[in-house]
Protein backbone atom coordinates (compact mmCIF):
# COMPACT_ATOMS: atom_id res chain seq x y z
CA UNK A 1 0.00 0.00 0.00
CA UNK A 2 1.74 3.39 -0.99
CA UNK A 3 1.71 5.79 2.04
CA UNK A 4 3.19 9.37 1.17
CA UNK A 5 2.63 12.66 2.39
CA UNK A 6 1.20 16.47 1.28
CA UNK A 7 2.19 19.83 2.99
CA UNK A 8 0.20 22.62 3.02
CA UNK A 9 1.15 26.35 3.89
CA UNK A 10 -0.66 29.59 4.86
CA UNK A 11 0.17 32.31 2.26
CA UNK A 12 -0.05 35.65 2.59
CA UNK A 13 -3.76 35.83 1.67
CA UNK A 14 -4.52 33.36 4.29
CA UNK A 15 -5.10 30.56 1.22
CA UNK A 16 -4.00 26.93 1.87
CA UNK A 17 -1.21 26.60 -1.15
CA UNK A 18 1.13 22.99 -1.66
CA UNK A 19 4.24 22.86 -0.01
CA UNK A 20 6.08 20.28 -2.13
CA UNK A 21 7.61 17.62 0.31
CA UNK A 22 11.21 18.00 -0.93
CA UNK A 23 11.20 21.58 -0.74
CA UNK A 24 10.33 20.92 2.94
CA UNK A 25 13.23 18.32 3.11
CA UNK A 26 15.31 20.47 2.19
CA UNK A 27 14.75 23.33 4.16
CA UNK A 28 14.90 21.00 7.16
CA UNK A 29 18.00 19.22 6.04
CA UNK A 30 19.73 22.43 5.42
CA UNK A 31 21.03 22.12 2.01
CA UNK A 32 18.10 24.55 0.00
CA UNK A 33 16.46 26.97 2.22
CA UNK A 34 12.81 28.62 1.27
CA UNK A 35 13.66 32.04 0.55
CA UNK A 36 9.63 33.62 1.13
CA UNK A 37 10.04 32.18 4.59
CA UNK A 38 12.97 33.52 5.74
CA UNK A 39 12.51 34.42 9.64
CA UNK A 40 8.77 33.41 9.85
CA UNK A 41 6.46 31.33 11.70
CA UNK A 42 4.21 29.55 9.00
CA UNK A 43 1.17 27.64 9.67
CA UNK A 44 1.48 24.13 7.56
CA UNK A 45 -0.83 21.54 7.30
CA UNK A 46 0.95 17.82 7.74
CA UNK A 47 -1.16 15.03 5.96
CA UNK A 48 -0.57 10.96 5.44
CA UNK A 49 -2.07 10.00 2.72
CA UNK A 50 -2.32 5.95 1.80
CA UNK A 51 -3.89 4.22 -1.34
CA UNK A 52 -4.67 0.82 -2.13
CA UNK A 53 -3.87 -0.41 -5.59
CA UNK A 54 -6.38 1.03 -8.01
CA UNK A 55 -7.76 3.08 -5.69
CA UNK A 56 -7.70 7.34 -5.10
CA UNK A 57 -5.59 8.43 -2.18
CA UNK A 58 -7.21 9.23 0.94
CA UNK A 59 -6.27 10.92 3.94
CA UNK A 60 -5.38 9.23 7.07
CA UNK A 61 -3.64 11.71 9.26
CA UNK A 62 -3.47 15.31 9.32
CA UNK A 63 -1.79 17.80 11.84
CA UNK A 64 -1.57 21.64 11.96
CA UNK A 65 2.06 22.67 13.01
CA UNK A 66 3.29 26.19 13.39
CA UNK A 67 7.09 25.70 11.18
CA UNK A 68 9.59 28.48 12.31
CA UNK A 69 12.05 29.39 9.63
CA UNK A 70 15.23 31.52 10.43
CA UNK A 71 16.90 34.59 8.94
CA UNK A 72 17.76 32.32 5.58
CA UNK A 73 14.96 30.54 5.02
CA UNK A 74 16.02 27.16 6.53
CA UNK A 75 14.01 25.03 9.01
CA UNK A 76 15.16 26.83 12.99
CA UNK A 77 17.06 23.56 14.24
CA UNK A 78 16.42 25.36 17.75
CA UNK A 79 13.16 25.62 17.51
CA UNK A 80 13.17 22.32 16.54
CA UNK A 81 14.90 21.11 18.86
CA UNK A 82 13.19 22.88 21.45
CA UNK A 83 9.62 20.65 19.74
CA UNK A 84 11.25 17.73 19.60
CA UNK A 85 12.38 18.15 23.52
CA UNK A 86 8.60 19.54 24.76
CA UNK A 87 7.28 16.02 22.60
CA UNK A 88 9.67 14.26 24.63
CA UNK A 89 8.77 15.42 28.01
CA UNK A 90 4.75 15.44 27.35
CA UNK A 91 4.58 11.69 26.93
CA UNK A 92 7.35 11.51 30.31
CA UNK A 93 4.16 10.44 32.68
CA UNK A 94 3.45 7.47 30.13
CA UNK A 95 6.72 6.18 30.16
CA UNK A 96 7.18 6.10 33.84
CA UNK A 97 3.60 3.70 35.16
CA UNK A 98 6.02 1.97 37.58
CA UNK A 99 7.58 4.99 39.54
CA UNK A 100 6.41 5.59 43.13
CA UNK A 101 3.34 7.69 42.96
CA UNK A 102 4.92 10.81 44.21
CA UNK A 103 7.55 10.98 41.49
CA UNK A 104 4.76 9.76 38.89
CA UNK A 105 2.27 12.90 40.05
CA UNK A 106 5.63 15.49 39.52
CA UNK A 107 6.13 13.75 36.35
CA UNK A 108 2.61 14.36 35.40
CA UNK A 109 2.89 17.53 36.52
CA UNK A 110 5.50 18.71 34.04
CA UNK A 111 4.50 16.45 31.43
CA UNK A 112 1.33 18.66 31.16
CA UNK A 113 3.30 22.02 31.61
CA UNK A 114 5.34 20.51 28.53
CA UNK A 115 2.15 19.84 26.46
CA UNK A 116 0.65 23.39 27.20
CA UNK A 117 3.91 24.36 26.07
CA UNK A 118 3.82 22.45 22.69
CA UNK A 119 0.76 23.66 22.06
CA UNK A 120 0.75 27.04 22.37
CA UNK A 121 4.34 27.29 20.27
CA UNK A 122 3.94 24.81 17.58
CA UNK A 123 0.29 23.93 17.36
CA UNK A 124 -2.94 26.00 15.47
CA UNK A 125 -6.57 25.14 15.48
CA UNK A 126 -7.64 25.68 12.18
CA UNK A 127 -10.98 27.27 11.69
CA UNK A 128 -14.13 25.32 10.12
CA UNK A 129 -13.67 27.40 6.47
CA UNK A 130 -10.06 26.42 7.23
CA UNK A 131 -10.67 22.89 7.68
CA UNK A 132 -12.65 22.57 4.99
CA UNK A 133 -10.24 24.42 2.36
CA UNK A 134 -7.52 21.62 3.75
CA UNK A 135 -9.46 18.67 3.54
CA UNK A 136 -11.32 20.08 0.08
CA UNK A 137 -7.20 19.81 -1.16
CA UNK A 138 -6.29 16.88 0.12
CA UNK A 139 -8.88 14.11 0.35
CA UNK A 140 -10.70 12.39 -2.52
CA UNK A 141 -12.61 10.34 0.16
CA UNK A 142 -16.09 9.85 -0.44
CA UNK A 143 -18.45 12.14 1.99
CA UNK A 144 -19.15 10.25 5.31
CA UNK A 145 -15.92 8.68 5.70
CA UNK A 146 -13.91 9.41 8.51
CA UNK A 147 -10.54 11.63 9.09
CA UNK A 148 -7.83 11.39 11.42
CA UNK A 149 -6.96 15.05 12.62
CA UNK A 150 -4.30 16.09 15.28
């Protein structure tokens, strides 16, 4: 089953517009940055998309990420690191079931502080028109048919 994946950006106009994956790569990897984002924050829409053979691809994850850039255009490897690191410590409390209670409520404690964190730097809540406008671009999925959306 092919499984690939679809960006979607925020332009100026507040339109969803394609991202193409390798541009992204790029970017991320450092070796091309994306000039019109130099030093933003830019709202991108994250989608898995699988198909079976013969059939159109539908959508079976999507996320909305806030993607810092810095003064070049490349993917911020701090603020990326600094997402990667709040991930980390919001899922802490799951890893750690068998700790003494005391240490498992403290971990819980930060654990939420990191996801509150995570959300409010690198998460958006896209809007209904929003919504729509993504999934209108992305899924070929027959009305009725469920989404997975993070």
């Amino acid at each position: 089953m092919p499984v690939w994946r679809r960006y979607l950006v925020r332009d100026a106009s507040g339109r969803m517009v394609e991202l193409p994956s390798r541009a992204l790569d790029k970017a991320e990897d450092g070796t091309s940055p994306i000039p019109g984002f130099a030093g933003r924050c830019v709202d991108v829409v994250a989608a898995v998309l699988v198909a079976e053979r013969g059939q159109s691809p539908q959508v079976a994850e999507v996320s909305f990420t806030k993607l810092y850039f810095d003064k070049s255009g490349f993917v911020d490897t701090g603020k990326r690191e600094r997402m990667i690191r709040l991930m980390l410590e919001s899922v802490a409390d799951k890893r750690l079931a068998r700790i003494p209670n005391a240490a498992r409520a403290e971990a819980a404690v930060r654990a939420g502080a990191a996801r509150l964190q995570l959300a409010d730097e690198f998460a958006w809540q896209p809007g209904p028109a929003e919504m729509n406008e993504v999934m209108l671009r992305l899924d070929h999925r027959p009305a009725g048919q469920g989404h997975t959306v993070h």
